[in-house]
C-alpha atoms as a PDB file:
ATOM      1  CA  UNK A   1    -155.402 102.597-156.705  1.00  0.00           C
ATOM      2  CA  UNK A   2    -152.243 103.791-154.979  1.00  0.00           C
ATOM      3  CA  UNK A   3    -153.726 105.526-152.390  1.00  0.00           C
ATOM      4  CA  UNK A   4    -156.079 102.464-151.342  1.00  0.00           C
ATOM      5  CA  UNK A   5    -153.201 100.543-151.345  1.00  0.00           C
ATOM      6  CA  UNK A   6    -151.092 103.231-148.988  1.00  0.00           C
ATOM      7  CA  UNK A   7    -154.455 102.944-146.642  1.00  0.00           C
ATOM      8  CA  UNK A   8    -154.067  99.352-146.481  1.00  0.00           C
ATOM      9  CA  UNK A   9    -150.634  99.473-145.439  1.00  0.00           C
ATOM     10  CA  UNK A  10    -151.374 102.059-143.167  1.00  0.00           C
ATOM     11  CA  UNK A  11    -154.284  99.696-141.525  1.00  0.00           C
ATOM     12  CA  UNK A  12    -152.107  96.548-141.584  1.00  0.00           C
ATOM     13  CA  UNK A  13    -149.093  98.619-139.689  1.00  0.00           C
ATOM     14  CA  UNK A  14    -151.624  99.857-137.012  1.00  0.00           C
ATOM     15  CA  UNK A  15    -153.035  96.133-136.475  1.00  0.00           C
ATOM     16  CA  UNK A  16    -150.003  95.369-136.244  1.00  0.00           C
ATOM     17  CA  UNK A  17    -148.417  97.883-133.903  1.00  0.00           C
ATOM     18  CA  UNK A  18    -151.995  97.063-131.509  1.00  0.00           C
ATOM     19  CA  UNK A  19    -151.133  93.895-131.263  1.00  0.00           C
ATOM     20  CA  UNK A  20    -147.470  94.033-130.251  1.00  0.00           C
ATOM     21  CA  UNK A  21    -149.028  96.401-127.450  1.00  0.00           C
ATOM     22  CA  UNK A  22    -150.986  94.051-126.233  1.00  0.00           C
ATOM     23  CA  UNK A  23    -148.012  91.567-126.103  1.00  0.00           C
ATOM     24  CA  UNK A  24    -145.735  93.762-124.258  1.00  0.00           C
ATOM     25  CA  UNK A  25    -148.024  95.272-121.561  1.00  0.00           C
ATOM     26  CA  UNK A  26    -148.941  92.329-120.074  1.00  0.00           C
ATOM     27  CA  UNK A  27    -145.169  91.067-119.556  1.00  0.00           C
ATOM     28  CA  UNK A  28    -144.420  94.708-118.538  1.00  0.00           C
ATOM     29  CA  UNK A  29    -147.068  94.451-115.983  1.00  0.00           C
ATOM     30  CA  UNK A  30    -145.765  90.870-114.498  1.00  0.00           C
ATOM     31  CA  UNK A  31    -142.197  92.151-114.522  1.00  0.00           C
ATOM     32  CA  UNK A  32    -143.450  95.062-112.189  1.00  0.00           C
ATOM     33  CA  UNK A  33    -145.172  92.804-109.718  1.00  0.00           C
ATOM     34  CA  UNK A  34    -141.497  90.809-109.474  1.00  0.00           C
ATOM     35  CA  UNK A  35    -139.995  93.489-108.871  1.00  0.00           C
ATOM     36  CA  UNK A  36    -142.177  95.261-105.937  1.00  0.00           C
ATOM     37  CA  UNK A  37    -142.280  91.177-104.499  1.00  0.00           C
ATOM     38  CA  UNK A  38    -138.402  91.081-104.685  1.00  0.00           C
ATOM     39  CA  UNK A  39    -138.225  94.938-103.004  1.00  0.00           C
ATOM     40  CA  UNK A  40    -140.826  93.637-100.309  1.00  0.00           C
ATOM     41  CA  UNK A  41    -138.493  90.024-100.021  1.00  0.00           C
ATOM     42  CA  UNK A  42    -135.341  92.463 -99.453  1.00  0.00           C
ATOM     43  CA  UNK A  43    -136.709  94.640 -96.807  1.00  0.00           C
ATOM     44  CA  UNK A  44    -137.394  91.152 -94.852  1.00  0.00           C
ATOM     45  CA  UNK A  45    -133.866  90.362 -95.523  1.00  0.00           C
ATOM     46  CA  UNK A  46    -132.476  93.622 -93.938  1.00  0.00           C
ATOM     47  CA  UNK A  47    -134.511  94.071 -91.318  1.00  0.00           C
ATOM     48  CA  UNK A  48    -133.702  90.028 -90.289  1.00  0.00           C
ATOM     49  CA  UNK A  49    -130.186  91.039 -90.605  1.00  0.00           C
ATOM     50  CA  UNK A  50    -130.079  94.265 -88.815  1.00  0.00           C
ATOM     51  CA  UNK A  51    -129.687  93.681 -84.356  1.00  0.00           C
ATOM     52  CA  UNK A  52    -131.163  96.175 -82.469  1.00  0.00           C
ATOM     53  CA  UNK A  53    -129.814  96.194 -78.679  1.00  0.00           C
ATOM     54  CA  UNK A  54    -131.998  96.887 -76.178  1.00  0.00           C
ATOM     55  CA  UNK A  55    -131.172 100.456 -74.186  1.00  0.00           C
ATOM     56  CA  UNK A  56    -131.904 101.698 -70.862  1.00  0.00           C
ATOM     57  CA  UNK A  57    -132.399  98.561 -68.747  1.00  0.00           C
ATOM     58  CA  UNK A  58    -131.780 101.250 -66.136  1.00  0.00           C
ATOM     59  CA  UNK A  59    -131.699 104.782 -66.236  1.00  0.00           C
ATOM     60  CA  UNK A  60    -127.651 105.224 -64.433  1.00  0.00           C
ATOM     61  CA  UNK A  61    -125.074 102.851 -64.238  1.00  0.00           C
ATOM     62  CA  UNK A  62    -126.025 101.672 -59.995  1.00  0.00           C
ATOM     63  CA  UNK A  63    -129.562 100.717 -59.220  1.00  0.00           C
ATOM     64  CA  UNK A  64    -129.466 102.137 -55.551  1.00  0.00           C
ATOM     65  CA  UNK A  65    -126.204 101.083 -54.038  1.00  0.00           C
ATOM     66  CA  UNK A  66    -125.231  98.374 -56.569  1.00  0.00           C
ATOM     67  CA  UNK A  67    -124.124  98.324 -60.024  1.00  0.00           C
ATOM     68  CA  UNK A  68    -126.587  98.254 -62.526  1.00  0.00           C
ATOM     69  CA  UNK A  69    -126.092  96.441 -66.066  1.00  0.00           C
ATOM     70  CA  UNK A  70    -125.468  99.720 -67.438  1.00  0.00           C
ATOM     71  CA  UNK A  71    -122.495 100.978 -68.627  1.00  0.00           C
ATOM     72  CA  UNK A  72    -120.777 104.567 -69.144  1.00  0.00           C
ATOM     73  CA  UNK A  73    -120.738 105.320 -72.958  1.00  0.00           C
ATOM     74  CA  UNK A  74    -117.168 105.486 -74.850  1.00  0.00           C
ATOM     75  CA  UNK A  75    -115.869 108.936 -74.622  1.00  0.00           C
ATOM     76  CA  UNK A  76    -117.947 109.651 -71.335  1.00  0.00           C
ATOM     77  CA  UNK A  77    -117.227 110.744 -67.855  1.00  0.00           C
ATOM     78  CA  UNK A  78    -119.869 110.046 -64.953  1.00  0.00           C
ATOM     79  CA  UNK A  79    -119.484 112.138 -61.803  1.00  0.00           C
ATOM     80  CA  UNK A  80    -121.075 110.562 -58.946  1.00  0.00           C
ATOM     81  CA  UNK A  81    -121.785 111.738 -55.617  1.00  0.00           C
ATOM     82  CA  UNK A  82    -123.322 109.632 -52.680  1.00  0.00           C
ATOM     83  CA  UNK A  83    -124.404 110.779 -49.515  1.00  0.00           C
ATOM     84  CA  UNK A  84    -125.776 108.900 -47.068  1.00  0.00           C
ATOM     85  CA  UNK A  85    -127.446 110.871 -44.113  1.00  0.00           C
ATOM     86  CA  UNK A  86    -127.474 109.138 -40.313  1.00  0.00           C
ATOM     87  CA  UNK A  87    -129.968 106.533 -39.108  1.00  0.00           C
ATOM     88  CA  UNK A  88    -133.776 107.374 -39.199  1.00  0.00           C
ATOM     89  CA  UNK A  89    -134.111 105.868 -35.452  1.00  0.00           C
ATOM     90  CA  UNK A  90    -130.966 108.394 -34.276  1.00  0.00           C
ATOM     91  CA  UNK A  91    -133.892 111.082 -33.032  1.00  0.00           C
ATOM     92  CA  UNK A  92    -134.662 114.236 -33.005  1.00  0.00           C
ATOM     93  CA  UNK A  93    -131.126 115.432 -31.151  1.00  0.00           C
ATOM     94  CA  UNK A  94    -129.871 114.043 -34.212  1.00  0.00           C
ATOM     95  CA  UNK A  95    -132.988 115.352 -36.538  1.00  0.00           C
ATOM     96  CA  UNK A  96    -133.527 112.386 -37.317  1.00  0.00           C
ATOM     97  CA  UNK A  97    -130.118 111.500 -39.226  1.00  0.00           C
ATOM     98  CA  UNK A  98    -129.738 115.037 -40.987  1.00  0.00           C
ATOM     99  CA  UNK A  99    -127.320 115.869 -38.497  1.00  0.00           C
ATOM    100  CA  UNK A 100    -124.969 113.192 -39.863  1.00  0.00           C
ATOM    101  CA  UNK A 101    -123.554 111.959 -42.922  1.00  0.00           C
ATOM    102  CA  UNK A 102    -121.486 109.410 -44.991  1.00  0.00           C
ATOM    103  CA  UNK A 103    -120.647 110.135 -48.631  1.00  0.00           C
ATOM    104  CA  UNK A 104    -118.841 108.489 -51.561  1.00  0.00           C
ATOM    105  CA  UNK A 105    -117.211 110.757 -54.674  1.00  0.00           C
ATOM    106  CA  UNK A 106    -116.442 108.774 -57.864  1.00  0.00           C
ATOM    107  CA  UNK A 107    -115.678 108.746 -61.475  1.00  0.00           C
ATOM    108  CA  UNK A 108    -116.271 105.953 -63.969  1.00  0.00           C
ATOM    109  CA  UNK A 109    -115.203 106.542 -67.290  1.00  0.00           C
ATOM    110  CA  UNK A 110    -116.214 104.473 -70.955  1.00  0.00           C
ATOM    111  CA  UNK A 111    -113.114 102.621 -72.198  1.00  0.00           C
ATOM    112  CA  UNK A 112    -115.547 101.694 -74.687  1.00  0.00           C
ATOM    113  CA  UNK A 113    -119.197 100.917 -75.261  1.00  0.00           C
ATOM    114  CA  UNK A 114    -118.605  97.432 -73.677  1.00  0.00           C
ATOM    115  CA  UNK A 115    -115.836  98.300 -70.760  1.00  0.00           C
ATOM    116  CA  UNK A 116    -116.385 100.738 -67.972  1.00  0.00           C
ATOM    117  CA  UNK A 117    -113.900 102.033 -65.446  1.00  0.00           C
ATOM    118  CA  UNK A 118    -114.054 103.628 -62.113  1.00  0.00           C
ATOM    119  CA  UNK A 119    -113.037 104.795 -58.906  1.00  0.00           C
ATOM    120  CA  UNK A 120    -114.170 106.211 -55.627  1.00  0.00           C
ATOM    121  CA  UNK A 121    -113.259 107.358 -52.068  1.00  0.00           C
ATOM    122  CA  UNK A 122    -116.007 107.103 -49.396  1.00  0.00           C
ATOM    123  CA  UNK A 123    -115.795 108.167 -46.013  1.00  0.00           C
ATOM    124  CA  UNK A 124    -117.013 104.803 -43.948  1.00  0.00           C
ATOM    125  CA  UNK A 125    -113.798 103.500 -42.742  1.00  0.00           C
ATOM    126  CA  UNK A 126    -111.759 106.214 -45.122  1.00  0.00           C
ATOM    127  CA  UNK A 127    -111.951 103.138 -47.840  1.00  0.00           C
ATOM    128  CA  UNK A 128    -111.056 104.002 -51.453  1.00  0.00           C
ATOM    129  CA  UNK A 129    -111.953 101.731 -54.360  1.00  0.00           C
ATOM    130  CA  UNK A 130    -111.774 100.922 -57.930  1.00  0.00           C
ATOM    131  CA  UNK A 131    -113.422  98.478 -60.407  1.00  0.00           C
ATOM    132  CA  UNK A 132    -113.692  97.484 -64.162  1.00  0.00           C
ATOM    133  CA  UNK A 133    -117.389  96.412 -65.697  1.00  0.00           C
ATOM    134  CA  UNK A 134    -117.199  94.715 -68.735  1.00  0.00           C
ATOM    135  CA  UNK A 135    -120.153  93.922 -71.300  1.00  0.00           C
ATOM    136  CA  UNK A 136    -120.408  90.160 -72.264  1.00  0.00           C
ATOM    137  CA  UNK A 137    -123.633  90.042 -73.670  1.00  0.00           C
ATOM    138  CA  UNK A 138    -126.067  92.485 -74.701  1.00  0.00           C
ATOM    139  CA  UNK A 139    -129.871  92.168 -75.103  1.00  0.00           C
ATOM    140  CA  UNK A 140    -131.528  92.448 -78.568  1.00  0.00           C
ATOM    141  CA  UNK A 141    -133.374  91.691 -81.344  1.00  0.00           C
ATOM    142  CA  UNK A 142    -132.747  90.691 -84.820  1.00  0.00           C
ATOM    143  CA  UNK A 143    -130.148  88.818 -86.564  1.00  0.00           C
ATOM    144  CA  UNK A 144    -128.865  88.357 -82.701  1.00  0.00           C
ATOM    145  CA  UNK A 145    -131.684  87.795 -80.715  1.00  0.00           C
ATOM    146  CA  UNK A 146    -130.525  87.581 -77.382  1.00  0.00           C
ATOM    147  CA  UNK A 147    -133.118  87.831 -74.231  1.00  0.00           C
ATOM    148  CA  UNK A 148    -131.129  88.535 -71.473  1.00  0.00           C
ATOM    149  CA  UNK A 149    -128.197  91.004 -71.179  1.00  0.00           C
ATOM    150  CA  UNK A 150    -125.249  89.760 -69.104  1.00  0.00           C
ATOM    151  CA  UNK A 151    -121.843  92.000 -67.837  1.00  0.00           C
ATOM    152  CA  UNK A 152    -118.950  91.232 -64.961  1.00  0.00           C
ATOM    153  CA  UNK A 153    -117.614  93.458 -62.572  1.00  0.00           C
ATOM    154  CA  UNK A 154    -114.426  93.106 -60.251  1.00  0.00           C
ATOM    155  CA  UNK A 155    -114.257  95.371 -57.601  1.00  0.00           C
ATOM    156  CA  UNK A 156    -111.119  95.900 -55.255  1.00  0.00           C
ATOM    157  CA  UNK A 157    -111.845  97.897 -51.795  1.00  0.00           C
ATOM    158  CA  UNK A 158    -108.468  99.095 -49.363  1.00  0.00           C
ATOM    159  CA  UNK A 159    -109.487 100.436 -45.948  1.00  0.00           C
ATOM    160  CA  UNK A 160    -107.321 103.487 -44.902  1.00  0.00           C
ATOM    161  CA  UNK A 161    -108.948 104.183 -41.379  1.00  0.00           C
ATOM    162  CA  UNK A 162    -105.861 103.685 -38.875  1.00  0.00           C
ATOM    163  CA  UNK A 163    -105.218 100.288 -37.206  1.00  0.00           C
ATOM    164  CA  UNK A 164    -106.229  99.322 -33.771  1.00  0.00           C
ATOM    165  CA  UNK A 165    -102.956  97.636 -31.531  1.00  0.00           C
ATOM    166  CA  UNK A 166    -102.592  93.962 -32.637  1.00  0.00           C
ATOM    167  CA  UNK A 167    -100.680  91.428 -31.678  1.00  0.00           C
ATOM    168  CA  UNK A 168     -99.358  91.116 -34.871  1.00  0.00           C
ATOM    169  CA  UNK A 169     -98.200  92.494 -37.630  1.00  0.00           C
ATOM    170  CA  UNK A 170    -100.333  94.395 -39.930  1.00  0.00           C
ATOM    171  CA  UNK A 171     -99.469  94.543 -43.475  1.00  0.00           C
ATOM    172  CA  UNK A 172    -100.909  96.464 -46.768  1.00  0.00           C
ATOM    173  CA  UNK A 173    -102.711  93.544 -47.966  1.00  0.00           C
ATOM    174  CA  UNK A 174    -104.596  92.895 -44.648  1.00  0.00           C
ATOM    175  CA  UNK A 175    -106.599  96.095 -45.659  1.00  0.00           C
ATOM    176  CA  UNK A 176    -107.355  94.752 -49.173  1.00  0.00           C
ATOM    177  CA  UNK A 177    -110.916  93.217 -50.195  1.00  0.00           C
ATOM    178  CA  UNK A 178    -112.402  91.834 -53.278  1.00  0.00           C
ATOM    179  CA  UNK A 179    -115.594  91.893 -55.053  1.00  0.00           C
ATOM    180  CA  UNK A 180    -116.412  89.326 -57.852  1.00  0.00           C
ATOM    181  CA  UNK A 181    -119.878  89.375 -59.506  1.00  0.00           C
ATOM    182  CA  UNK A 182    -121.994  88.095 -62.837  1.00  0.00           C
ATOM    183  CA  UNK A 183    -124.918  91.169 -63.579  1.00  0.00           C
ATOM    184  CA  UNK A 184    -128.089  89.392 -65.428  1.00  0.00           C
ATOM    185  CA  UNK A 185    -130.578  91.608 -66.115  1.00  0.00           C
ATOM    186  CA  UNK A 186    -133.728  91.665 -68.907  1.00  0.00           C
ATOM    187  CA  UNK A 187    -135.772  94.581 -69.753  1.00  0.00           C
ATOM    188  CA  UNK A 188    -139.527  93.340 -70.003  1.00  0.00           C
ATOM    189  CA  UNK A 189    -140.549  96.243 -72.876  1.00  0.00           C
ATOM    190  CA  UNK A 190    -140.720 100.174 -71.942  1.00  0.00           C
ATOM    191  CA  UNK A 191    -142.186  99.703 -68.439  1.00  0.00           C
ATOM    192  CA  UNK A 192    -140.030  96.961 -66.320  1.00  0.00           C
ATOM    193  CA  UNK A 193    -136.629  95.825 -65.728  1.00  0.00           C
ATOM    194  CA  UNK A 194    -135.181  93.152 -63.639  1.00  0.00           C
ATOM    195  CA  UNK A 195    -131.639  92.480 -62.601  1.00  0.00           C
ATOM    196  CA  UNK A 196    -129.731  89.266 -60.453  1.00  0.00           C
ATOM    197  CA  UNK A 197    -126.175  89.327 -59.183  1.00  0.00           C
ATOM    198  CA  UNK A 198    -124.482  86.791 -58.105  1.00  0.00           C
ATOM    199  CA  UNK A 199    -121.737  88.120 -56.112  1.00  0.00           C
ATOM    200  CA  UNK A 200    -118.915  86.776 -54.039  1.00  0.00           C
ATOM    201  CA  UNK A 201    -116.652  89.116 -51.115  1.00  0.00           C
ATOM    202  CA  UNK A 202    -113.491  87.935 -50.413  1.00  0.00           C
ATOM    203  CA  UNK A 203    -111.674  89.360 -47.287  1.00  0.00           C
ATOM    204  CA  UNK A 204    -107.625  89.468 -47.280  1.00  0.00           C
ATOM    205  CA  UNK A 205    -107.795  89.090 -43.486  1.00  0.00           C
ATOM    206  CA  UNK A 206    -110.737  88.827 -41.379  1.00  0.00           C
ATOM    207  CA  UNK A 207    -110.783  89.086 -37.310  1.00  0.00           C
ATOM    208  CA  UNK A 208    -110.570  85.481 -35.905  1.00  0.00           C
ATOM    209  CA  UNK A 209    -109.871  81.654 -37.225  1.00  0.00           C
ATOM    210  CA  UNK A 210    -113.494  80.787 -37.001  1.00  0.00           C
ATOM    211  CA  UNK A 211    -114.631  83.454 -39.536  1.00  0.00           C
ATOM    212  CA  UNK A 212    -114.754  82.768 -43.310  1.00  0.00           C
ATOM    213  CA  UNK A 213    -112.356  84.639 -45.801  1.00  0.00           C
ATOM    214  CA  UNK A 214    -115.155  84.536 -48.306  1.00  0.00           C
ATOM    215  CA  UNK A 215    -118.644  85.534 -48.306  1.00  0.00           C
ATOM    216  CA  UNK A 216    -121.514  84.672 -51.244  1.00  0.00           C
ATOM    217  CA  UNK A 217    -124.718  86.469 -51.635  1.00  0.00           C
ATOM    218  CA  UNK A 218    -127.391  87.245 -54.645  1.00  0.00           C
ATOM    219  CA  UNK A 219    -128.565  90.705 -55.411  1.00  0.00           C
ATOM    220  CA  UNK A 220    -132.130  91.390 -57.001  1.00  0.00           C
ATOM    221  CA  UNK A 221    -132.556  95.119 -58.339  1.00  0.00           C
ATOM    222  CA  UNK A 222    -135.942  96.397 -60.384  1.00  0.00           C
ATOM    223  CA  UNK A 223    -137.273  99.535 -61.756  1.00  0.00           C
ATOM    224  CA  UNK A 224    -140.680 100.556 -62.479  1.00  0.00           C
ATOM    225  CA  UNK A 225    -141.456 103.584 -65.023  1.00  0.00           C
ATOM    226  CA  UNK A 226    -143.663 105.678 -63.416  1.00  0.00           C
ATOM    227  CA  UNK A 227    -143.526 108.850 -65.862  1.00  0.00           C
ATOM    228  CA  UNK A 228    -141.668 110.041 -68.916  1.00  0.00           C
ATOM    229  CA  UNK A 229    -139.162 110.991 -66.536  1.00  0.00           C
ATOM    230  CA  UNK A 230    -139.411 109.396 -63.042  1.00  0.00           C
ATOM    231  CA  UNK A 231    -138.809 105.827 -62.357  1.00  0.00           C
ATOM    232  CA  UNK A 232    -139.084 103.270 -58.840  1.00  0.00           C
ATOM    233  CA  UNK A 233    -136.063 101.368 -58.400  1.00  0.00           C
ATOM    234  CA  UNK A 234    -135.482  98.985 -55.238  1.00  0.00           C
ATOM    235  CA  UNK A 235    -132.585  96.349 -54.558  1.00  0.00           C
ATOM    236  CA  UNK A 236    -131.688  94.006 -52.141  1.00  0.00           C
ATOM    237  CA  UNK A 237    -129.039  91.264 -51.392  1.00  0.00           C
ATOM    238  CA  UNK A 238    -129.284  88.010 -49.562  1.00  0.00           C
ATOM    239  CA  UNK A 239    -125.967  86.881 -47.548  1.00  0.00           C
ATOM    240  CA  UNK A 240    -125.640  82.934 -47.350  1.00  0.00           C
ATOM    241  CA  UNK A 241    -123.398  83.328 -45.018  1.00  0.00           C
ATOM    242  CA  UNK A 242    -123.344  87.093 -42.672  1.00  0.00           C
ATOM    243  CA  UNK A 243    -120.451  88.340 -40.441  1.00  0.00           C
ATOM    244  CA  UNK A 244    -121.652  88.618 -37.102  1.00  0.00           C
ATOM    245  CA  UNK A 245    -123.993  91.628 -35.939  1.00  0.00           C
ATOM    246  CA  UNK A 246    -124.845  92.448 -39.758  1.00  0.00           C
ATOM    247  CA  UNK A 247    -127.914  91.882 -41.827  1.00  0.00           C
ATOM    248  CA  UNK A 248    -128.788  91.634 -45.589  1.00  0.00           C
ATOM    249  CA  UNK A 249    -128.922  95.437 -47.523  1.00  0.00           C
ATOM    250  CA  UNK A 250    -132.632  96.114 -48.784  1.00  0.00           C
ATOM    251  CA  UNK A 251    -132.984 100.077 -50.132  1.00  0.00           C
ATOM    252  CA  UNK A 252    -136.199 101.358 -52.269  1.00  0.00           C
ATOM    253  CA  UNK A 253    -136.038 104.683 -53.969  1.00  0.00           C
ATOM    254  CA  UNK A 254    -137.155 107.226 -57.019  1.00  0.00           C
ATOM    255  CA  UNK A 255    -134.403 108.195 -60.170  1.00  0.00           C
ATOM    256  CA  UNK A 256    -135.271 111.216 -61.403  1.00  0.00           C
ATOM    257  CA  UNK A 257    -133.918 112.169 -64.810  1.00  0.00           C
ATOM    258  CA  UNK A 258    -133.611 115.987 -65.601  1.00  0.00           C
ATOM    259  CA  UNK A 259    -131.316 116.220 -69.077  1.00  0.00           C
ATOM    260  CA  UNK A 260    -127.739 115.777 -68.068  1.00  0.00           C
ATOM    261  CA  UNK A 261    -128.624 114.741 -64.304  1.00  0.00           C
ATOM    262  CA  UNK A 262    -129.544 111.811 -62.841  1.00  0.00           C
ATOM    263  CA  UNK A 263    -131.158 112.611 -59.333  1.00  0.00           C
ATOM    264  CA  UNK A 264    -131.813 109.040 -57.288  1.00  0.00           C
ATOM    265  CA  UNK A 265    -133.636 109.449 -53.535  1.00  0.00           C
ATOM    266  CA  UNK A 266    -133.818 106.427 -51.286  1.00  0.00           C
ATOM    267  CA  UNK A 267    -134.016 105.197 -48.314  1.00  0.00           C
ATOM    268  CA  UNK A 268    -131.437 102.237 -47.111  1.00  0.00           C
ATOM    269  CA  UNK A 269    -130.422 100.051 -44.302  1.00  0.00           C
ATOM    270  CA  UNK A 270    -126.768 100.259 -45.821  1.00  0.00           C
ATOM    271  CA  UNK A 271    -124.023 103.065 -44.462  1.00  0.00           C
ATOM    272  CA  UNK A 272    -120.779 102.270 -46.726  1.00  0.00           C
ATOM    273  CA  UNK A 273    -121.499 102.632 -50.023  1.00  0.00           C
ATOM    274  CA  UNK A 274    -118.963 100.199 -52.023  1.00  0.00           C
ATOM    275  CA  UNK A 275    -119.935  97.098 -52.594  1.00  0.00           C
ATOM    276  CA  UNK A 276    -117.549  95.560 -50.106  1.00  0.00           C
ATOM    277  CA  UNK A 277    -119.331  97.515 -47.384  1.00  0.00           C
ATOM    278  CA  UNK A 278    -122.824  97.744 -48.375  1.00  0.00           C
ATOM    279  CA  UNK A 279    -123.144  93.834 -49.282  1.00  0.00           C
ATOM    280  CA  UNK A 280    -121.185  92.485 -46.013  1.00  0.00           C
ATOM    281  CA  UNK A 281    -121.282  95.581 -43.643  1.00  0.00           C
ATOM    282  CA  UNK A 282    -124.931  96.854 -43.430  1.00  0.00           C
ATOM    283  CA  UNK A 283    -125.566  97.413 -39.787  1.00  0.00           C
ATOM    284  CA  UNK A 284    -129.426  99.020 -40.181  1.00  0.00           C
ATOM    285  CA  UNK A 285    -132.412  97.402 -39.205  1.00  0.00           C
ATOM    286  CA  UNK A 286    -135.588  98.125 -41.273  1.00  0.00           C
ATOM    287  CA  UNK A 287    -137.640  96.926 -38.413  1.00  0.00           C
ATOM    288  CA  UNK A 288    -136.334  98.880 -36.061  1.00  0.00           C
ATOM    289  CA  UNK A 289    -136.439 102.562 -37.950  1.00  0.00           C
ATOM    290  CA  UNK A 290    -132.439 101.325 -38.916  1.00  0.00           C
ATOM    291  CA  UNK A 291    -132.398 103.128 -42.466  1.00  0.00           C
ATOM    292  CA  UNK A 292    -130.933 106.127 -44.021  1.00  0.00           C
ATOM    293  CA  UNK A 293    -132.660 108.723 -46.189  1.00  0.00           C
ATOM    294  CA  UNK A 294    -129.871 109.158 -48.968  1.00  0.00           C
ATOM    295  CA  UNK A 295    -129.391 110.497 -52.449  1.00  0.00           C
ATOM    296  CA  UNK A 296    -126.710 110.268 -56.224  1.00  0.00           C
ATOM    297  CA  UNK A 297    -126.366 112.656 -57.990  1.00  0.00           C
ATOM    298  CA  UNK A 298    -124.909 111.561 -61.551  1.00  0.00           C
ATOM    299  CA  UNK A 299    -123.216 114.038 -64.117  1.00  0.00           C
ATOM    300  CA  UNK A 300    -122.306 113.412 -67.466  1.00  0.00           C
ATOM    301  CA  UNK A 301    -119.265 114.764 -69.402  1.00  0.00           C
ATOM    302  CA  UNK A 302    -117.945 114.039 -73.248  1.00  0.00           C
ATOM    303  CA  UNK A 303    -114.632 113.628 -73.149  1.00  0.00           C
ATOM    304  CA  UNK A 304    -114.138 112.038 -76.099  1.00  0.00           C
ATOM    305  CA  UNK A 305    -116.121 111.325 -79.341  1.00  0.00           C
ATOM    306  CA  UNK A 306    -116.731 108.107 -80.458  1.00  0.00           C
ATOM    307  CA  UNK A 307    -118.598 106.845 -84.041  1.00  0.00           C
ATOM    308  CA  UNK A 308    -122.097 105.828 -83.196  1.00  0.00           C
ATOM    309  CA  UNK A 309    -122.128 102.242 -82.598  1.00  0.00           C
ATOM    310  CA  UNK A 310    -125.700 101.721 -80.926  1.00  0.00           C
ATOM    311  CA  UNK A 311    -126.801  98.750 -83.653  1.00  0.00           C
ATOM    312  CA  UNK A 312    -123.157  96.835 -83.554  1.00  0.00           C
ATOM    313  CA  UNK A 313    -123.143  94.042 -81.884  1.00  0.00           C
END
């Protein structure tokens, strides 16, 4: 009698302990689906609040002659050399313009990942000059979505070539010009970037009463990825108003990227190389064979490390 009792028990606790199975799994098996649906909710949530900026508008901080929208990193030094070779048009006594040259050596430096320094010394009109970029705005996607990217750059240019006799007197400040300008640019995916830049020249002194002190123009720069490595890049700038016997700067080249280098070959209508010169003084023709076969040559150095702040806006 005992022992059919014990089995009953023993049946009843079984029933029992099926039952409360069947209770739990099914809330254990909700609870799980809440839980991958709030994972899957919080992986929106970061992603939505995480900006990535958009890199490599263009491949060096100048397109051609004119800055680019890019800056120097933090910590980094960029050793440029320019050289300009002499006027297609100048012949064969001149081979063609190898015989000649005009070159620019400069060094721009990252304050930080938004401010860029630099200065050059060219040797059109023995002018040296210096300049500050400085990020505004930044392309990107994300918590900041922001389509366009957006930087200003103020450029001072002093001519050292020695005076010609004038009738009056000359002072340091005569040789002094300025170069105010507003860099839009917008990267259209892997492939194309496009760049417009307002830009203003202001001359301390120019030659006669009837000419203007300041000049306005608009520069347009693209590149085209052609390769992995190799990229078309052109530029030019349209003068509203033009000193006298000079003509609007057009240049088309290739940038060539080989690890720490950045090799650019063009061809340009524009001898100085600053942006005083280039914008206000180009005295080449394209019509007329007036261009120069040129090339930069960028170099890289770290010279000092900064944290990793590509996804800060």
């Amino acid at each position: 009698m005992m022992a059919v009792k014990s089995a009953v028990w023993r049946c009843a606790g079984t029933a029992l302990f099926m039952i409360g199975l069947m209770l739990v799994f099914p809330r254990a098996r909700a609870q799980n689906v809440d839980l991958f649906k709030m994972q899957d909710d919080q992986d929106k949530k970061e992603k939505k609040d995480k900006t990535d900026i958009t890199t490599s508008t263009f491949k060096t901080t100048r397109i051609i002659n004119g800055q680019s929208i890019e800056n120097t990193g933090a910590g980094i030094l960029d050793l440029k050399i320019s050289h300009r070779f002499g006027m297609v048009n100048s012949g064969s006594y001149n081979f063609y313009g190898l015989d000649q040259a005009t070159m620019r050596i400069g060094m721009d430096y990252g304050i930080s990942n938004r401010l860029e320094i630099g200065a050059g010394r060219s040797t059109y009109n023995k002018e040296f000059d210096g300049f500050f970029k400085y990020r505004v705005l930044r392309q990107s996607t994300g918590k900041v979505n922001m389509p366009l990217s957006l930087s200003i750059v103020s450029t001072a240019v002093a001519t050292t070539i020695k005076d010609q006799p004038e009738p009056y007197q000359v002072r340091y400040s005569d040789h002094l010009a300025y170069v105010n300008q507003v860099l839009l640019a917008r990267k259209f995916g892997d492939y194309f970037s496009l760049q417009f830049a307002p830009t203003m020249v202001h001359y301390n002194i120019v030659a006669t009463s009837g000419m203007l002190n300041d000049y306005y123009s608009v520069g347009s720069g693209f590149r085209l990825r052609l390769s992995r490595r190799v990229n078309l890049t052109g530029e030019y700038y349209y003068q509203f108003q033009r000193l006298t016997g000079y003509y609007n700067a057009a240049s088309v080249g290739f940038d060539i990227e080989t690890g720490g280098h950045v090799f650019q070959l063009f061809f340009t209508n524009s001898t100085g190389i600053n942006e005083k010169s280039f914008i206000t003084q180009t005295d080449g023709r394209w019509a007329n064979g007036g261009v120069h076969f040129g090339f930069n040559i960028s170099r890289v150095f770290t010279v000092a490390k900064h944290k990793d702040v590509t996804n800060k806006w």
